[in-house]
PDB file of N, CA and C in Angstrom:
ATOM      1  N   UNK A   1       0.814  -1.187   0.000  1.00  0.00           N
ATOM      2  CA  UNK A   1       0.000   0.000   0.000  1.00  0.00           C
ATOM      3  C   UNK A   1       0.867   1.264   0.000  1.00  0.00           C
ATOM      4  N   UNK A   2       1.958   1.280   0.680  1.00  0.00           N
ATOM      5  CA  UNK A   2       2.633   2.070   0.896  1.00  0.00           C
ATOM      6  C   UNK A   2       3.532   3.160  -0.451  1.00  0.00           C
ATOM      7  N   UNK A   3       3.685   1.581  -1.420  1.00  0.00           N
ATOM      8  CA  UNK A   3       4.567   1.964  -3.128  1.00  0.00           C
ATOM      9  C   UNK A   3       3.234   3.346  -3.788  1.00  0.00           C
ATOM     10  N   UNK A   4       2.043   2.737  -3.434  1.00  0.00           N
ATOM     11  CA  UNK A   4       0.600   2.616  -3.695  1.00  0.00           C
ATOM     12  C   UNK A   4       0.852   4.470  -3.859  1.00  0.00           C
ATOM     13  N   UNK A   5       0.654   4.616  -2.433  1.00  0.00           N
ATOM     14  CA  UNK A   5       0.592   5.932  -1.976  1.00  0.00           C
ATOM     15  C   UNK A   5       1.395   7.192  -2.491  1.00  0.00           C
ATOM     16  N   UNK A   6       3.097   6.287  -2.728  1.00  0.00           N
ATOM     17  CA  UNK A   6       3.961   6.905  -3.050  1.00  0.00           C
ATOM     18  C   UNK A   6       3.945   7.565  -4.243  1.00  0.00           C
ATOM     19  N   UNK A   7       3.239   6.142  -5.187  1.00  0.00           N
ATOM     20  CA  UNK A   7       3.045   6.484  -6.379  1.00  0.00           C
ATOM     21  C   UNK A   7       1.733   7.678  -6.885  1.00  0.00           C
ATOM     22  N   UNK A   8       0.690   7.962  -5.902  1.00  0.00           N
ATOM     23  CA  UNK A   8      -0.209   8.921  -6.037  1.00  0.00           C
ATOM     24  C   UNK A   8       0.619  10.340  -6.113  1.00  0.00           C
ATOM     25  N   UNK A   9       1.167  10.568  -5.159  1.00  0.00           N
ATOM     26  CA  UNK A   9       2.020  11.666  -4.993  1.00  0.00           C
ATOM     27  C   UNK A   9       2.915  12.054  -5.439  1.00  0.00           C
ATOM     28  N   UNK A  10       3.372  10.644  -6.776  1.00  0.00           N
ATOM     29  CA  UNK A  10       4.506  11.483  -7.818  1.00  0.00           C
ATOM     30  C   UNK A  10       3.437  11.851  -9.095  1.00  0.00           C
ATOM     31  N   UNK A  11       2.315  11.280  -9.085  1.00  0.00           N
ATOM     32  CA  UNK A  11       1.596  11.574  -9.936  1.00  0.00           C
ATOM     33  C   UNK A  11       1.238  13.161  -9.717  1.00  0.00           C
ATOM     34  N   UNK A  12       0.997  13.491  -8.859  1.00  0.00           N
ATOM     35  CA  UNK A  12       0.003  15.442  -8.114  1.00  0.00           C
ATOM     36  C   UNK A  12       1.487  16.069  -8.221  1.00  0.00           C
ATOM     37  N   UNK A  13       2.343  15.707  -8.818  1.00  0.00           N
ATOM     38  CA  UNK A  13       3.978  15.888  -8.525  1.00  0.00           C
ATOM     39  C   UNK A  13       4.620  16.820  -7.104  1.00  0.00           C
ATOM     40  N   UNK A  14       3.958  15.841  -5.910  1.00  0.00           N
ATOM     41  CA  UNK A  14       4.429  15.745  -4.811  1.00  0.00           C
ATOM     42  C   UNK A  14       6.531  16.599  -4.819  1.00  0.00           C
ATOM     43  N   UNK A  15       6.928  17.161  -4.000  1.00  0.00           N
ATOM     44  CA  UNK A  15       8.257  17.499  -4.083  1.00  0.00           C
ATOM     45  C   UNK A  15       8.688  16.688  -2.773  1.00  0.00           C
ATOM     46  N   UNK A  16      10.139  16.049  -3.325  1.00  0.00           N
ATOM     47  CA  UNK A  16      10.836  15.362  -1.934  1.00  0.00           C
ATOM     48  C   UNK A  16      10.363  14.523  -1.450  1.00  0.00           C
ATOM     49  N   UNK A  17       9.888  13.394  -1.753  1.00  0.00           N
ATOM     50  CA  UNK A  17       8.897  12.068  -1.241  1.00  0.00           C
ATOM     51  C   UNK A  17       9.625  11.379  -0.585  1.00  0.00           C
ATOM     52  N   UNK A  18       9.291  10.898   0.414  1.00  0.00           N
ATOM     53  CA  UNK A  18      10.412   9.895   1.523  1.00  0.00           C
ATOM     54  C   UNK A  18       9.360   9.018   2.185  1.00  0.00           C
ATOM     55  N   UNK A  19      10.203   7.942   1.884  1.00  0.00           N
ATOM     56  CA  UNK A  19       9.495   6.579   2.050  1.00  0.00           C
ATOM     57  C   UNK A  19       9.946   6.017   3.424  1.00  0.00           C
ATOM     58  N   UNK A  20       9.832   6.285   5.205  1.00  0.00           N
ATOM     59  CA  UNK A  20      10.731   5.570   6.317  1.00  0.00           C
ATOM     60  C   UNK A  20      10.086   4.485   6.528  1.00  0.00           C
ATOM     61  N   UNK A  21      10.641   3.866   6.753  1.00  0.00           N
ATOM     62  CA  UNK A  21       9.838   2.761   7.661  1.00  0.00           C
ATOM     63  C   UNK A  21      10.818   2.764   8.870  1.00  0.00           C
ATOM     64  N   UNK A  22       9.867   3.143   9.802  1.00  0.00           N
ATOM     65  CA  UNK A  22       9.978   3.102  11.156  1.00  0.00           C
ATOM     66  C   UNK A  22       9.343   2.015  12.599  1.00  0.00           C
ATOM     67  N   UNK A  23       9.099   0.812  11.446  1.00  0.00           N
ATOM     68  CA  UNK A  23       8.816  -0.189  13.081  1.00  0.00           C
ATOM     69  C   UNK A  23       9.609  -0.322  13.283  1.00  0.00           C
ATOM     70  N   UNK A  24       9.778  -0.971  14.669  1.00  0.00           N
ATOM     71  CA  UNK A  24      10.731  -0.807  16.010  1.00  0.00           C
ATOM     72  C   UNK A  24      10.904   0.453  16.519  1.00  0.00           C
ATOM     73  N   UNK A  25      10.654   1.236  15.531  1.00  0.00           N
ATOM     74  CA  UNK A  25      10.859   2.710  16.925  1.00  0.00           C
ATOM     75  C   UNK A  25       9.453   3.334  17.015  1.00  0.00           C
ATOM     76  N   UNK A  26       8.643   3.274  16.381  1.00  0.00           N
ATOM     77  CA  UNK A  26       7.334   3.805  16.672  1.00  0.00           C
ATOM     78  C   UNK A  26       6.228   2.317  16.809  1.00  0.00           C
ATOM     79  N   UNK A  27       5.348   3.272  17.841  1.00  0.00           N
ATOM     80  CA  UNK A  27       4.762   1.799  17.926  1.00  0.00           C
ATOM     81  C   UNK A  27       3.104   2.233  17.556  1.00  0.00           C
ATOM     82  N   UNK A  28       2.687   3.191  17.109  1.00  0.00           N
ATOM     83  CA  UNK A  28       1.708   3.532  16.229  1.00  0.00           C
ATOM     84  C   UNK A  28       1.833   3.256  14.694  1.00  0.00           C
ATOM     85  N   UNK A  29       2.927   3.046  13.926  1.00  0.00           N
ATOM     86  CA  UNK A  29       2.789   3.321  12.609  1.00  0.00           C
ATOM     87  C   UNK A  29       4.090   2.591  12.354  1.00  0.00           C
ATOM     88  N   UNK A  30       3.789   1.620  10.910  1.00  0.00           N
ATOM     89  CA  UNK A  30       4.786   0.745  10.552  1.00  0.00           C
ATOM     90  C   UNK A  30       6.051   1.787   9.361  1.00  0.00           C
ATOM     91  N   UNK A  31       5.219   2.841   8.263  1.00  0.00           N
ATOM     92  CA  UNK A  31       5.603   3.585   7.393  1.00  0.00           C
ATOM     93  C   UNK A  31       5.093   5.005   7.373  1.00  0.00           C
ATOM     94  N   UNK A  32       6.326   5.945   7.352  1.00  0.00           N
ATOM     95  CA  UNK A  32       5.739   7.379   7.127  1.00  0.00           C
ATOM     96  C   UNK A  32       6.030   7.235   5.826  1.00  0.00           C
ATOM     97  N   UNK A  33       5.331   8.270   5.067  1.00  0.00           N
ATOM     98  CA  UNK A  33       5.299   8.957   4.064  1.00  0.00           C
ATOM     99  C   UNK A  33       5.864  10.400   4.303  1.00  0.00           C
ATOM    100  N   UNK A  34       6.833  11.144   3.542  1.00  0.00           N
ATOM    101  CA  UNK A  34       6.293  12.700   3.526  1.00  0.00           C
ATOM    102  C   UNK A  34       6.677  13.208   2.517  1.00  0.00           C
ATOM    103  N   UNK A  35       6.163  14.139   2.023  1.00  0.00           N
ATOM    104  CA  UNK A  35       5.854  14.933   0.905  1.00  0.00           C
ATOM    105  C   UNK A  35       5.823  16.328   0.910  1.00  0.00           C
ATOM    106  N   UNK A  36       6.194  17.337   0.234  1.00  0.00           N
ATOM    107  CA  UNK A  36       6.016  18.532   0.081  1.00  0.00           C
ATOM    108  C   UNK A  36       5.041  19.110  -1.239  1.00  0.00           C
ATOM    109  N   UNK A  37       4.080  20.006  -0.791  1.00  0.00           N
ATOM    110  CA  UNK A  37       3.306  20.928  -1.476  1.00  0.00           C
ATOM    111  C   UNK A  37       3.719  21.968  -1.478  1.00  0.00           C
ATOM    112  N   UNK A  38       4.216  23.032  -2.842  1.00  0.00           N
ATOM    113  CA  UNK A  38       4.757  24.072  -2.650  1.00  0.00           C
ATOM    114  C   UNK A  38       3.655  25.157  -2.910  1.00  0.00           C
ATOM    115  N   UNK A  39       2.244  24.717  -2.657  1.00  0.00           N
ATOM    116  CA  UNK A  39       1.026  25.555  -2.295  1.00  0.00           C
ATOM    117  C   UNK A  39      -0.299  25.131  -1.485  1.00  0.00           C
ATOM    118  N   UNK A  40      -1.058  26.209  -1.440  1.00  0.00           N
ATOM    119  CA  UNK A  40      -1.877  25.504  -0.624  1.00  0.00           C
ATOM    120  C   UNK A  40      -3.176  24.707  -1.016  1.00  0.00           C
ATOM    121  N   UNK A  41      -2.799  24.876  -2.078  1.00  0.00           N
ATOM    122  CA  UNK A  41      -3.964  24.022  -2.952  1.00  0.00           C
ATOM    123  C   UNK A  41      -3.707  22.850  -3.845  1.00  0.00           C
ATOM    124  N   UNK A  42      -1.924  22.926  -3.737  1.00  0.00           N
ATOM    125  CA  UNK A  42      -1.488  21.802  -4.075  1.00  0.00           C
ATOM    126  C   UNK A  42      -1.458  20.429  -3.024  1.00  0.00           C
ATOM    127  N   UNK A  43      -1.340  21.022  -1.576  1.00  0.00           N
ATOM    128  CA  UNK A  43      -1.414  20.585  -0.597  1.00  0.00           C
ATOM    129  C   UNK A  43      -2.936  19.526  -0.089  1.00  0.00           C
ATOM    130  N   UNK A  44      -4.252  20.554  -0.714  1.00  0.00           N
ATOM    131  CA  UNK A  44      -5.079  19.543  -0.848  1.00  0.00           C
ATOM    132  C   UNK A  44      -5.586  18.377  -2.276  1.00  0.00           C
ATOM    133  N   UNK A  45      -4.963  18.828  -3.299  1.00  0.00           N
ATOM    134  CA  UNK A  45      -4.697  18.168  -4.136  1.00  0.00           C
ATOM    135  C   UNK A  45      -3.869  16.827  -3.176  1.00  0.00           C
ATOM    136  N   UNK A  46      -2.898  16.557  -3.031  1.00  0.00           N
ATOM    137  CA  UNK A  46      -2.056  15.853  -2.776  1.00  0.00           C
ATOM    138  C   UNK A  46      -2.900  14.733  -1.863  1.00  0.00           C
ATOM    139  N   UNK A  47      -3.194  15.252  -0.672  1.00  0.00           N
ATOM    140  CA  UNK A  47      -4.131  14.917   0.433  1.00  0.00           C
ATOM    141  C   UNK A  47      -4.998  13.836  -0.428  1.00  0.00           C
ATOM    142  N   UNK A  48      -6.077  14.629  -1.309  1.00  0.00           N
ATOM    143  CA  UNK A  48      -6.899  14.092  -1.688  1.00  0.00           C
ATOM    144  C   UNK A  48      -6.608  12.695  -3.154  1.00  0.00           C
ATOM    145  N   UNK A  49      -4.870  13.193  -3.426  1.00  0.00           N
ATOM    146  CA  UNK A  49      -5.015  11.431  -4.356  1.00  0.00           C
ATOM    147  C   UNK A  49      -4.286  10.551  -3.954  1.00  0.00           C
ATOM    148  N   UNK A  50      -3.572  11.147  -2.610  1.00  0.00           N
ATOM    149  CA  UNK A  50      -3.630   9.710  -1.042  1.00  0.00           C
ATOM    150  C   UNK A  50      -4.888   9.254  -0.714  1.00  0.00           C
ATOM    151  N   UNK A  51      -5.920   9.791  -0.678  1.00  0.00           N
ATOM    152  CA  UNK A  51      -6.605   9.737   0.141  1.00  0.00           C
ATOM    153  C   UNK A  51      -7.558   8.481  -0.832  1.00  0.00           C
ATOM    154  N   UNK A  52      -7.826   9.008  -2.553  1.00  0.00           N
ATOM    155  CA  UNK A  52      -7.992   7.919  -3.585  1.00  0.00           C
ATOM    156  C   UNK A  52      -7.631   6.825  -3.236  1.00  0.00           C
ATOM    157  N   UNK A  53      -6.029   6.869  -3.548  1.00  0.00           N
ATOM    158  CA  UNK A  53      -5.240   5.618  -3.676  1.00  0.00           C
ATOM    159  C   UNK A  53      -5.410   5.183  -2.743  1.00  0.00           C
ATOM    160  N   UNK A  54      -5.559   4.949  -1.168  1.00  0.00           N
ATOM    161  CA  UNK A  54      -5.593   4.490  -0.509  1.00  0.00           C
ATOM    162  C   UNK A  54      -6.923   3.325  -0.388  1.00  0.00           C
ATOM    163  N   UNK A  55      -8.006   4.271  -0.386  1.00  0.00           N
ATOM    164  CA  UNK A  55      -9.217   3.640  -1.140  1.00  0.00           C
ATOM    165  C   UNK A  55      -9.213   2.364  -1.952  1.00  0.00           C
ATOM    166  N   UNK A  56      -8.452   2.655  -3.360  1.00  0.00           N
ATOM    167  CA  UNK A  56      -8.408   2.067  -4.160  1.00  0.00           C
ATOM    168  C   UNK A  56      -7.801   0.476  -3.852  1.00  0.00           C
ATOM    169  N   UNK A  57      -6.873   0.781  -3.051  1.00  0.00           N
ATOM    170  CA  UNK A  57      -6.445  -0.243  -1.986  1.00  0.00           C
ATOM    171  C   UNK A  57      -6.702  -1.349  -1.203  1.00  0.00           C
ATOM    172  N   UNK A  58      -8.251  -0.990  -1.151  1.00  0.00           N
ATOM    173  CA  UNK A  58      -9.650  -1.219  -0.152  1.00  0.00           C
ATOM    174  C   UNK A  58      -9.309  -1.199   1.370  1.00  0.00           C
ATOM    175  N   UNK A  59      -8.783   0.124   1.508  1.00  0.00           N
ATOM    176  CA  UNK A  59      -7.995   0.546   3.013  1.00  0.00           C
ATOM    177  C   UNK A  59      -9.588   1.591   2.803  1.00  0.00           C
ATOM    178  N   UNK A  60      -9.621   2.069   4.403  1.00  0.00           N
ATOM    179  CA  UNK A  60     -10.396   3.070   3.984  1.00  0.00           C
ATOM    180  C   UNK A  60      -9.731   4.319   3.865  1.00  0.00           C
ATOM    181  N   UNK A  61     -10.633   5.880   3.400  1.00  0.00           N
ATOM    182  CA  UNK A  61      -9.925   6.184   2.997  1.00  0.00           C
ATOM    183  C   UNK A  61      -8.711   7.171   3.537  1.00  0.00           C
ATOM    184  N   UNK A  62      -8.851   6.724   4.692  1.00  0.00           N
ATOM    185  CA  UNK A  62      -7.844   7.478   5.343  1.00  0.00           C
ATOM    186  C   UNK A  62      -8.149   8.944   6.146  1.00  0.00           C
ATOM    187  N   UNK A  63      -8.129   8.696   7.143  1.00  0.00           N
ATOM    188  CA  UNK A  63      -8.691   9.878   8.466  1.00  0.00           C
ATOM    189  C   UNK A  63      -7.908  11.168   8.565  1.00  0.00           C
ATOM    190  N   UNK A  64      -8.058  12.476   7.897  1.00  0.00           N
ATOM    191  CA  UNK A  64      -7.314  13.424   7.188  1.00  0.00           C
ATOM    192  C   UNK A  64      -7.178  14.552   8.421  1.00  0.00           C
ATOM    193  N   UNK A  65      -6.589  14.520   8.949  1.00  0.00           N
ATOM    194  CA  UNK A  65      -5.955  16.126  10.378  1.00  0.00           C
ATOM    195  C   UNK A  65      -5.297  17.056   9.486  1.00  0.00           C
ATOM    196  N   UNK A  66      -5.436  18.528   9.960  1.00  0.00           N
ATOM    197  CA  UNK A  66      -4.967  19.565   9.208  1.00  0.00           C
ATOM    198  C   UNK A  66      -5.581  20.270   8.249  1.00  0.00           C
ATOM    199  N   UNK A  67      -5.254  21.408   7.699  1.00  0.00           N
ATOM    200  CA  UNK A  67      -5.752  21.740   6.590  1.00  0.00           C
ATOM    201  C   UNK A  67      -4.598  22.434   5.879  1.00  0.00           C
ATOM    202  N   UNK A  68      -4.716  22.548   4.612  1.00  0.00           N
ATOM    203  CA  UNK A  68      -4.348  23.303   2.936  1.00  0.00           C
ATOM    204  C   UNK A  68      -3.314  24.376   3.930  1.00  0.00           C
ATOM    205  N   UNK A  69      -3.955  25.409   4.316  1.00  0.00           N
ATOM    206  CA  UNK A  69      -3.952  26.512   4.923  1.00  0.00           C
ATOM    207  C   UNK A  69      -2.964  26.493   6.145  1.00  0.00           C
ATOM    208  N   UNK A  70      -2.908  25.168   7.135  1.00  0.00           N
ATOM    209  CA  UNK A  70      -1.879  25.359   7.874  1.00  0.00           C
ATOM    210  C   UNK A  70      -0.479  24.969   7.438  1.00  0.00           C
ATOM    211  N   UNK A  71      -0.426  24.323   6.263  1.00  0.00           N
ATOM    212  CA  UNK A  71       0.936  23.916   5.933  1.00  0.00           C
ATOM    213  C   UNK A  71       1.103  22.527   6.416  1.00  0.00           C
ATOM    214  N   UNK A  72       0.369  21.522   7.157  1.00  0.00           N
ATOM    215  CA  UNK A  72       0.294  20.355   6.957  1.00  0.00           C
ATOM    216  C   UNK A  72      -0.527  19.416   7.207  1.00  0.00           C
ATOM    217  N   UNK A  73      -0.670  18.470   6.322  1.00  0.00           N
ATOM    218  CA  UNK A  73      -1.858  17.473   6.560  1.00  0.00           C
ATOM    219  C   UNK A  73      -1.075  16.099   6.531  1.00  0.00           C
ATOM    220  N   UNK A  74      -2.157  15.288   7.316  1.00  0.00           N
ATOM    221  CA  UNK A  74      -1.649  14.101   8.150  1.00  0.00           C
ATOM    222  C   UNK A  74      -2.619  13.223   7.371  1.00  0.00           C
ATOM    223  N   UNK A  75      -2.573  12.352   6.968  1.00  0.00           N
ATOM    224  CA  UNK A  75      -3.625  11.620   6.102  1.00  0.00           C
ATOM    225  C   UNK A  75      -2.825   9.528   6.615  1.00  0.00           C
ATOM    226  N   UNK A  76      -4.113   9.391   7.946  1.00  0.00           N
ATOM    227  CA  UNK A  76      -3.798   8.632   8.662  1.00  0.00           C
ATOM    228  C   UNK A  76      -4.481   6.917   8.119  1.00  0.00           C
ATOM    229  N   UNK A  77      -3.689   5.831   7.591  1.00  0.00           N
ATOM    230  CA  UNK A  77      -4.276   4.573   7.032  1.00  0.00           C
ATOM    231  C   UNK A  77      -3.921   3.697   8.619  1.00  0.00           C
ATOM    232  N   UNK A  78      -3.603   3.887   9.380  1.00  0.00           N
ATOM    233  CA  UNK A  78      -3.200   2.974  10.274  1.00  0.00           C
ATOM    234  C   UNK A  78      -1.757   2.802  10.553  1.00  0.00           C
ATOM    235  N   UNK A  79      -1.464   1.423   9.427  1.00  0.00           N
ATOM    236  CA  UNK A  79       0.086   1.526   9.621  1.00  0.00           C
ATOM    237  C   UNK A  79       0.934   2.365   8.597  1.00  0.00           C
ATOM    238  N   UNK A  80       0.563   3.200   8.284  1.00  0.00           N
ATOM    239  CA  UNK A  80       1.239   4.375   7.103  1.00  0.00           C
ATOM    240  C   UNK A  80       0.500   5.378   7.021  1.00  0.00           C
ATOM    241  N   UNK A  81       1.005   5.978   7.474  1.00  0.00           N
ATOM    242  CA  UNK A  81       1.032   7.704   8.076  1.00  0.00           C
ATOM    243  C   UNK A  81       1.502   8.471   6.853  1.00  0.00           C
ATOM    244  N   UNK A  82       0.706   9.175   6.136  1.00  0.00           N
ATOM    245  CA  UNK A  82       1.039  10.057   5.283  1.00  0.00           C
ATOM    246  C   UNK A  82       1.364  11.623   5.681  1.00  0.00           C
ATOM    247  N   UNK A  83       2.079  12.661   5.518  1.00  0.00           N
ATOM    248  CA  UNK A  83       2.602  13.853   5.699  1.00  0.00           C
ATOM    249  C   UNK A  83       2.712  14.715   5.088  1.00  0.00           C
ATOM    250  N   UNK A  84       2.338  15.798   4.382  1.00  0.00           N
ATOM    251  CA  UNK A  84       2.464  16.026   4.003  1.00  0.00           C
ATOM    252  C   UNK A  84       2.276  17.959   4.214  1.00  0.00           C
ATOM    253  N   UNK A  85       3.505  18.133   3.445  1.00  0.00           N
ATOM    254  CA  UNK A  85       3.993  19.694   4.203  1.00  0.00           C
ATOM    255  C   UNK A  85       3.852  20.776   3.288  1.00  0.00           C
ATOM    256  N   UNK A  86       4.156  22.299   3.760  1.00  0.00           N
ATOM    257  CA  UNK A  86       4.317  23.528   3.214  1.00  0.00           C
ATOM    258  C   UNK A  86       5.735  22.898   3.076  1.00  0.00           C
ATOM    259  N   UNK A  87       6.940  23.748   2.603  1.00  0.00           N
ATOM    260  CA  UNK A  87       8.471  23.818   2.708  1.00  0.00           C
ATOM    261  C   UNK A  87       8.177  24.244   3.639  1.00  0.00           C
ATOM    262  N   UNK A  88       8.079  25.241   4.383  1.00  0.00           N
ATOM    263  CA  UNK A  88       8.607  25.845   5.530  1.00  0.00           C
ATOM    264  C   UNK A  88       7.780  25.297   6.471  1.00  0.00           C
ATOM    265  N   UNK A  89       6.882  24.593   6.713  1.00  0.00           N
ATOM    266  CA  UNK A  89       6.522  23.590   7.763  1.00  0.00           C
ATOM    267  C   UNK A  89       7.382  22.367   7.732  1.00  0.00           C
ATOM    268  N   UNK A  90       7.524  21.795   6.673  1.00  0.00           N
ATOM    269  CA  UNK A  90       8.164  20.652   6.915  1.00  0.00           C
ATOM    270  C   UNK A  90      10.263  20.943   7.542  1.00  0.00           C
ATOM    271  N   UNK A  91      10.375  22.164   6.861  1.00  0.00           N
ATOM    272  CA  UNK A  91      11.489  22.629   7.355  1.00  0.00           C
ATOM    273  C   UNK A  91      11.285  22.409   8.961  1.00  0.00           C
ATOM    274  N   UNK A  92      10.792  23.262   9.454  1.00  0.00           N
ATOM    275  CA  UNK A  92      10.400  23.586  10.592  1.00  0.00           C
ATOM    276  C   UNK A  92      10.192  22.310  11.464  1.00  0.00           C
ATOM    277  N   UNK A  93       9.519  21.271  11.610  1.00  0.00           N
ATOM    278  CA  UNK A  93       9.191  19.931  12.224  1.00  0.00           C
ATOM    279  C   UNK A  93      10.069  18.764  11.909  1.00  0.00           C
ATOM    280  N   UNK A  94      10.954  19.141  10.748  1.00  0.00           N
ATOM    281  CA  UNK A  94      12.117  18.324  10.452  1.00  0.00           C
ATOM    282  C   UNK A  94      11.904  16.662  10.769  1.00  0.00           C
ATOM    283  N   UNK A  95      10.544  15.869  10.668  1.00  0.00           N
ATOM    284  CA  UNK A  95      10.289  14.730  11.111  1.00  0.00           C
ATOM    285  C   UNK A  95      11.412  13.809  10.501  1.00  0.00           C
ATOM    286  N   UNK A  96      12.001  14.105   9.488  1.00  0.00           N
ATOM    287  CA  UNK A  96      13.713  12.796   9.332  1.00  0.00           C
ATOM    288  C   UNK A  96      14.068  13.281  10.059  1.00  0.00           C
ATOM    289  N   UNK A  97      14.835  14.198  10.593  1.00  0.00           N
ATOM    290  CA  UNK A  97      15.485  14.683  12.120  1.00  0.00           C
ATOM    291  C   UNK A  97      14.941  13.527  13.132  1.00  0.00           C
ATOM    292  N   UNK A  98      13.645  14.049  13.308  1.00  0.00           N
ATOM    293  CA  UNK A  98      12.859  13.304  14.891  1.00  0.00           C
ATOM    294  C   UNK A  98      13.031  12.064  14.396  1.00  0.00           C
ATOM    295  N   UNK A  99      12.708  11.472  13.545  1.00  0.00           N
ATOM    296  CA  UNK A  99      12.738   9.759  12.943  1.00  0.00           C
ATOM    297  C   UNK A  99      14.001   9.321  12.498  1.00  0.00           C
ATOM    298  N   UNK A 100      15.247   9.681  12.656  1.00  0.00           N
ATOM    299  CA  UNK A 100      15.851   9.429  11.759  1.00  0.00           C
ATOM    300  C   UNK A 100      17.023   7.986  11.992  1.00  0.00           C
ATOM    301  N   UNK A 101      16.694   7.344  13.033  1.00  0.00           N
ATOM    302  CA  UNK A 101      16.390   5.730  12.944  1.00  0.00           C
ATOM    303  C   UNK A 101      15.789   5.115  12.201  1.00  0.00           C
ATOM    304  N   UNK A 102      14.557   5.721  11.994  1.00  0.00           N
ATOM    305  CA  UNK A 102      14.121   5.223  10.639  1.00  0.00           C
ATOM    306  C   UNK A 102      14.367   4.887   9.480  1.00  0.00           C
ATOM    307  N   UNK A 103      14.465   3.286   8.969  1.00  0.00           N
ATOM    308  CA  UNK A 103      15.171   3.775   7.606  1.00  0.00           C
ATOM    309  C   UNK A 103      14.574   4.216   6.312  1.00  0.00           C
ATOM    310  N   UNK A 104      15.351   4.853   5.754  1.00  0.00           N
ATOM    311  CA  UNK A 104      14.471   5.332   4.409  1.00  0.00           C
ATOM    312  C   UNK A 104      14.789   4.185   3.358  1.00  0.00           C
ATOM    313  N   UNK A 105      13.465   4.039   2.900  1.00  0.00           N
ATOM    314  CA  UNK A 105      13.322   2.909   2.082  1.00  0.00           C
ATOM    315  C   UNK A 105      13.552   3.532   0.404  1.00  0.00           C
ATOM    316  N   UNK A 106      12.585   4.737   0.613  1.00  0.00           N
ATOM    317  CA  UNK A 106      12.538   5.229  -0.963  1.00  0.00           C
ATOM    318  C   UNK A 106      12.508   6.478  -0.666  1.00  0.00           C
ATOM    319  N   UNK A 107      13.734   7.523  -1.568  1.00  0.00           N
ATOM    320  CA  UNK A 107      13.239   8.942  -1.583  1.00  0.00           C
ATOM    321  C   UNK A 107      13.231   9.395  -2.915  1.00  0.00           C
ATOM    322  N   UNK A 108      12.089  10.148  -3.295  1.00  0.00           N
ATOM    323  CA  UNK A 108      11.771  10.588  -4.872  1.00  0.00           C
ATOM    324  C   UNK A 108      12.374  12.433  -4.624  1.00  0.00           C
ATOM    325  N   UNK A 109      12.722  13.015  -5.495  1.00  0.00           N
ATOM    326  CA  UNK A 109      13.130  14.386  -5.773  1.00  0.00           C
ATOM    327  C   UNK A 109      12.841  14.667  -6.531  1.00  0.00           C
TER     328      UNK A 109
END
């Protein structure tokens, strides 16, 4: 599900895609996702063809925190946590910093 997701977000042409997988250090979530929107309407674009693909998946479609407007949305499947940022939010919360045990499986640019 996870390639799934990845692949929605090079489609909305997502910027900086990073694929962690973080079990063993988190014990909510097996895979982050994160992604950059360099607007705020790209931001719900993005949201919303995670939120598809996930679906499509037959996951549901994923429980969405945040909005366009704050610079980040959380688009929650269970075990893969989607992220997705302003630049200067994701600057700012630096989650590879906080995760960065995590290994990265896949990063798109």
């Amino acid at each position: 599900m996870s390639r799934a997701l990845v692949e929605a977000l090079e489609a909305k042409k997502a910027e900086d895609i990073v694929l962690l997988d973080v079990r063993g250090q988190c014990m909510f979530a097996d895979y982050f996702i994160i992604g950059t929107g360099t607007s705020d309407r790209m931001l719900g674009a993005l949201a919303e063809g995670v939120r598809e693909a996930g679906g499509e998946k037959r996951h549901a479609g994923g429980r969405t925190e945040g909005r366009p407007q704050g610079g980040w949305i959380l688009v929650d499947f269970g075990s893969v946590i989607v992220h997705l940022f302003s630049p200067e939010r994701r600057e700012y919360y630096a989650l590879e910093e906080l995760w960065h045990e995590g290994k990265v499986v896949l990063r798109v640019q």
